[in-house]
Protein backbone atom coordinates (compact mmCIF):
# COMPACT_ATOMS: atom_id res chain seq x y z
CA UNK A 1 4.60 -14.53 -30.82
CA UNK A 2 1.34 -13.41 -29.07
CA UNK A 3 2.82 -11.21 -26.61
CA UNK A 4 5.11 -9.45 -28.84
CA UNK A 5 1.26 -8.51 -31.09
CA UNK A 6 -0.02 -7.75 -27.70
CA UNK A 7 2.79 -5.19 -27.05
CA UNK A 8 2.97 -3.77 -30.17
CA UNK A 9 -1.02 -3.32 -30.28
CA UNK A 10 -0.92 -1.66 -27.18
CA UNK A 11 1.41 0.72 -27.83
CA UNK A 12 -0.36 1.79 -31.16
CA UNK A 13 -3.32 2.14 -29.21
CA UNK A 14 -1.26 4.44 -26.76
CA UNK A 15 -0.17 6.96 -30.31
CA UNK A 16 -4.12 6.54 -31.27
CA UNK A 17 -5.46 7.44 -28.07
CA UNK A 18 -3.47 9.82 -27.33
């Protein structure tokens, strides 16, 4: 579902901008 992309995207962004 959306919100399950939205997590997931958000916590790669988290590792990237990190």
């Amino acid at each position: 579902s959306v919100t399950v992309l939205v997590n997931i995207h958000n916590i790669y962004l988290k590792f990237v901008l990190t």
